[in-house]
Protein backbone atom coordinates (compact mmCIF):
# COMPACT_ATOMS: atom_id res chain seq x y z
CA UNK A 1 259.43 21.30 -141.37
CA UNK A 2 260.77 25.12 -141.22
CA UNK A 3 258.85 25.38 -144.52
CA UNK A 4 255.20 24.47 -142.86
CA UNK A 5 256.36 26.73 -140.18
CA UNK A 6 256.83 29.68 -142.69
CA UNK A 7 253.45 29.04 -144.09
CA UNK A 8 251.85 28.80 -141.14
CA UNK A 9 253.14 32.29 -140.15
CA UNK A 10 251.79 33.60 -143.28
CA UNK A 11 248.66 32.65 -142.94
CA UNK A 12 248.21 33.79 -139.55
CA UNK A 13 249.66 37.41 -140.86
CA UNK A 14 247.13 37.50 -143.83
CA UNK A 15 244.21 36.46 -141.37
CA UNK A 16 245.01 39.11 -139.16
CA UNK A 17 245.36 41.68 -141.79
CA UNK A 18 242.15 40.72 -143.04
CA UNK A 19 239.97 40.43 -140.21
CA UNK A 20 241.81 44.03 -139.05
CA UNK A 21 240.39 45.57 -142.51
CA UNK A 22 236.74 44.15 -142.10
CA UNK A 23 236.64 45.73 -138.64
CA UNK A 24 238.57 49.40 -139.83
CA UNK A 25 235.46 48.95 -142.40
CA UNK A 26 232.97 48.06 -140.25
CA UNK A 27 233.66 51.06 -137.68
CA UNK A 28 232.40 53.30 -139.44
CA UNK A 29 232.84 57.07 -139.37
CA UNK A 30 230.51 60.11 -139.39
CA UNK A 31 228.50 60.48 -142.19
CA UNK A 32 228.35 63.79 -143.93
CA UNK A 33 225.18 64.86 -144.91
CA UNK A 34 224.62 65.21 -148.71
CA UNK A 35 221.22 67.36 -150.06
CA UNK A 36 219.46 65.34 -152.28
CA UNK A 37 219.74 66.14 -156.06
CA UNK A 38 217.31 68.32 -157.76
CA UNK A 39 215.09 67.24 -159.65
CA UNK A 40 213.62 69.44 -162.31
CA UNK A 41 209.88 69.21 -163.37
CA UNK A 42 209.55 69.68 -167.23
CA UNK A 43 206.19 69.44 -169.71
CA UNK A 44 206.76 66.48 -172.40
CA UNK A 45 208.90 68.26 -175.26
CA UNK A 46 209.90 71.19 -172.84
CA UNK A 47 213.77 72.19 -173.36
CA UNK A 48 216.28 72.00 -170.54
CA UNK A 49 216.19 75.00 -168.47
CA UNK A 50 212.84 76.06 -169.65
CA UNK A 51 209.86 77.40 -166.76
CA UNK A 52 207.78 74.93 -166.20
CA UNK A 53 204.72 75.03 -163.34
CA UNK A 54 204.32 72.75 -160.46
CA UNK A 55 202.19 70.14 -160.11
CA UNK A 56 199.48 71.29 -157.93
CA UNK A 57 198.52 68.80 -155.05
CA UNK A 58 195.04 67.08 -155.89
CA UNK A 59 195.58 67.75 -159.79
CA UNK A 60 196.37 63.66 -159.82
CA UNK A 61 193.63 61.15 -160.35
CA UNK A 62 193.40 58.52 -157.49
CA UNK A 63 193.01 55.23 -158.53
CA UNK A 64 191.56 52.97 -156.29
CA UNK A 65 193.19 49.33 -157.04
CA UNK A 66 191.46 47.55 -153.53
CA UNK A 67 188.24 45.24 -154.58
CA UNK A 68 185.07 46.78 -154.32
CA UNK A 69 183.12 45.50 -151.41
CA UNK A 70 180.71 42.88 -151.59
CA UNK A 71 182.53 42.13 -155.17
CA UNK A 72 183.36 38.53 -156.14
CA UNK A 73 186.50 37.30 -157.85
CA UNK A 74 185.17 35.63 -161.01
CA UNK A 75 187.35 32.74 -159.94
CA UNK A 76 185.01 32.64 -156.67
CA UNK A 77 181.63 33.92 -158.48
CA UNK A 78 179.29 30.73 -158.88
CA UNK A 79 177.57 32.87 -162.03
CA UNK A 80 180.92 32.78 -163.89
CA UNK A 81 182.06 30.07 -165.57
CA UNK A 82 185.54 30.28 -164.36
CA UNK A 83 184.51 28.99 -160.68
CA UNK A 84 184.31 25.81 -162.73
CA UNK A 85 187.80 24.07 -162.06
CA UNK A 86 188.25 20.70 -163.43
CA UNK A 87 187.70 18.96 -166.42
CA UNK A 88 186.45 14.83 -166.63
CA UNK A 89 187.72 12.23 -169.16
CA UNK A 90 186.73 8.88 -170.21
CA UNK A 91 188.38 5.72 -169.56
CA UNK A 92 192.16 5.43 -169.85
CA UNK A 93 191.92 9.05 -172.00
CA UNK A 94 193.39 12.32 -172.13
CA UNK A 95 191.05 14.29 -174.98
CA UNK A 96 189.74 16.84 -173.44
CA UNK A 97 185.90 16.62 -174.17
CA UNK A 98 183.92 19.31 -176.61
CA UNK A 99 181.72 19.87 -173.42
CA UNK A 100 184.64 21.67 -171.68
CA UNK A 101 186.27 23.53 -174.64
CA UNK A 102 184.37 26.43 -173.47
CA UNK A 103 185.67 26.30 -169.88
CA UNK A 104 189.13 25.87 -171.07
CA UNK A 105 189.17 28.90 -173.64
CA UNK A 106 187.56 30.83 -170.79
CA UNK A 107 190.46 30.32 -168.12
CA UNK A 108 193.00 30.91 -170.95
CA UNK A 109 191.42 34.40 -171.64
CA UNK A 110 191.73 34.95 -168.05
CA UNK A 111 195.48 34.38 -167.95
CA UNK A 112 195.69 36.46 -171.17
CA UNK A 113 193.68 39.26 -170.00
CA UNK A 114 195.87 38.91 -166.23
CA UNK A 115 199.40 38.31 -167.09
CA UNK A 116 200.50 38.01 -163.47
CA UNK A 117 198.13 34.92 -162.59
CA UNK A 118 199.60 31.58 -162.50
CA UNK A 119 197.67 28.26 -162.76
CA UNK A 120 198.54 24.85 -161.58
CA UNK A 121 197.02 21.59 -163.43
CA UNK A 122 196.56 18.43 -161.14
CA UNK A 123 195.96 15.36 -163.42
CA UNK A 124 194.10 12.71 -161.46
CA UNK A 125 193.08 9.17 -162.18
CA UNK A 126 191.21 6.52 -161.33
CA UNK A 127 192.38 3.97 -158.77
CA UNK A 128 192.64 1.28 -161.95
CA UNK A 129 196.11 0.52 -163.33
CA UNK A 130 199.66 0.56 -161.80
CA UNK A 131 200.65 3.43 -159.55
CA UNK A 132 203.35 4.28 -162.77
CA UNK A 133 201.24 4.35 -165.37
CA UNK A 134 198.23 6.30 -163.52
CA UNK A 135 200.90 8.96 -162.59
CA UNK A 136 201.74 8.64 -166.29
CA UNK A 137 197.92 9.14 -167.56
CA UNK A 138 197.35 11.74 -164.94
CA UNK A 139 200.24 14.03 -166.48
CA UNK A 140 199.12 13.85 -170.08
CA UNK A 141 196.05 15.02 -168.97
CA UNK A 142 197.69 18.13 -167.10
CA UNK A 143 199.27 18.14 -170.31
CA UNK A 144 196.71 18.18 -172.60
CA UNK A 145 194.46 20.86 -170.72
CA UNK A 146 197.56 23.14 -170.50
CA UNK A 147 198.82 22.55 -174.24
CA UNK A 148 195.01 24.17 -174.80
CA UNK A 149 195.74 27.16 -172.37
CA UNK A 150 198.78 27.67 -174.53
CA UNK A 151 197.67 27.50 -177.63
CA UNK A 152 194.64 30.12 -177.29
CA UNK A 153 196.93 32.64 -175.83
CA UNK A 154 198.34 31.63 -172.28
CA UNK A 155 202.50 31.82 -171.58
CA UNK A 156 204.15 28.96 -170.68
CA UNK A 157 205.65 30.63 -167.76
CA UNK A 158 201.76 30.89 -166.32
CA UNK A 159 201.35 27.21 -166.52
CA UNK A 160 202.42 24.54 -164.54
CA UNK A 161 201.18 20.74 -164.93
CA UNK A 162 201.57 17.75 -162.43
CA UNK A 163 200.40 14.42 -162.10
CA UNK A 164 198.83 13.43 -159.30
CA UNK A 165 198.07 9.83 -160.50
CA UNK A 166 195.57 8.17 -158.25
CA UNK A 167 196.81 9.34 -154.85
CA UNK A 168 193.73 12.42 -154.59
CA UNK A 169 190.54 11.01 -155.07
CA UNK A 170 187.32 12.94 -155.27
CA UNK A 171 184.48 9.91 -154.68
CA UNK A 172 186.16 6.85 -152.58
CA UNK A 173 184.07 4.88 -153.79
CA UNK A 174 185.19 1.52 -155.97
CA UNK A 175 182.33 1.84 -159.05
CA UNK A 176 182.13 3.42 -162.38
CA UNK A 177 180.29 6.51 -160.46
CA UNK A 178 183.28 7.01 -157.95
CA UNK A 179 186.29 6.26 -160.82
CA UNK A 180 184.63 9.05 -163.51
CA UNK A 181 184.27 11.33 -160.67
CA UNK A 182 188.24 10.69 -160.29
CA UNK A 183 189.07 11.06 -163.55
CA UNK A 184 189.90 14.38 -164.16
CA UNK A 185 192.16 17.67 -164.50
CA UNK A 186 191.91 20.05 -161.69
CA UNK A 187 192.48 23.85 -162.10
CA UNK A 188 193.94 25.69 -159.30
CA UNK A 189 195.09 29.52 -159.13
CA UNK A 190 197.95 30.65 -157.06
CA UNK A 191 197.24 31.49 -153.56
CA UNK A 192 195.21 28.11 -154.00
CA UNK A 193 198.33 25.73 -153.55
């Protein structure tokens, strides 16, 4: 019993001494003011200590990085083939088709050429087949799109694929014209999802 007691103490003590530092810390004093370090201006291959002139105000090029206006995104521009976004399949397939080779390479040139972009793949089905194996079917056609999109230059850190199995259709209909319309890989940009 006089042990616990002992501890107990102890523990109070070390608290206290504790929470006493924080607030000594957290007080604060007056802060002395420190001139900021100089900073000396030299030409590329100049040697230390060596006269150099200033940079004159104006003598820097502006660069204006804000979208022109009345300019379209060529995610957004209906003339450019990357405002196409998904890509059909055949029944119970995941090839993509030679008709949208050409929209594929485009959007991986686009993540090539802007290594910041990011890309999300929904694989969709058809409402045919179990729930598993449509989510199953919808992700190896994610896969197979972005697999492309790697392979013709894309990085894997651009390109995320999901399955999205039957549960977003595109026609609601319960016909061959509704289930091809709903079988498919969409292509989404970030900022879209």
């Amino acid at each position: 019993m006089n042990w616990r007691k002992h501890m107990r103490t102890a523990r109070i003590a070390c608290l206290t001494l504790a929470l006493g530092t924080m607030l000594a810390a957290c007080s604060g004093g007056p802060v002395s003011e420190q001139s900021p370090a100089g900073v000396e201006e030299r030409q590329p291959g100049a040697q230390p200590g060596a006269q150099t002139q200033p940079v004159k105000p104006g003598a820097v090029a502006r660069v204006d990085l804000t979208t022109k206006p009345g300019a379209r995104s060529p995610l957004t521009d209906p003339n450019n083939i990357l405002s196409r976004r998904s890509i059909f399949y055949d029944y119970d397939s995941y090839d993509v088709k030679d008709q949208y080779k050409d929209l594929v390479e485009a959007h991986a040139r686009y993540l090539r050429d802007n290594p910041r972009s990011k890309m999300l793949i929904q694989g969709n089905t058809d409402e045919r087949g179990s729930r598993e194996y449509n989510v199953s079917l919808g992700q190896r056609r994610s896969d197979s799109v972005k697999k492309m999109l790697l392979l013709l230059g894309a990085k894997e850190e651009q390109v995320e694929s999901v399955s999205l199995g039957e549960e977003k259709p595109r026609s609601e209909g319960h016909d061959e014209q509704a289930w091809s319309q709903n079988r498919r890989s969409d292509i989404l940009y970030q900022g879209e999802y």
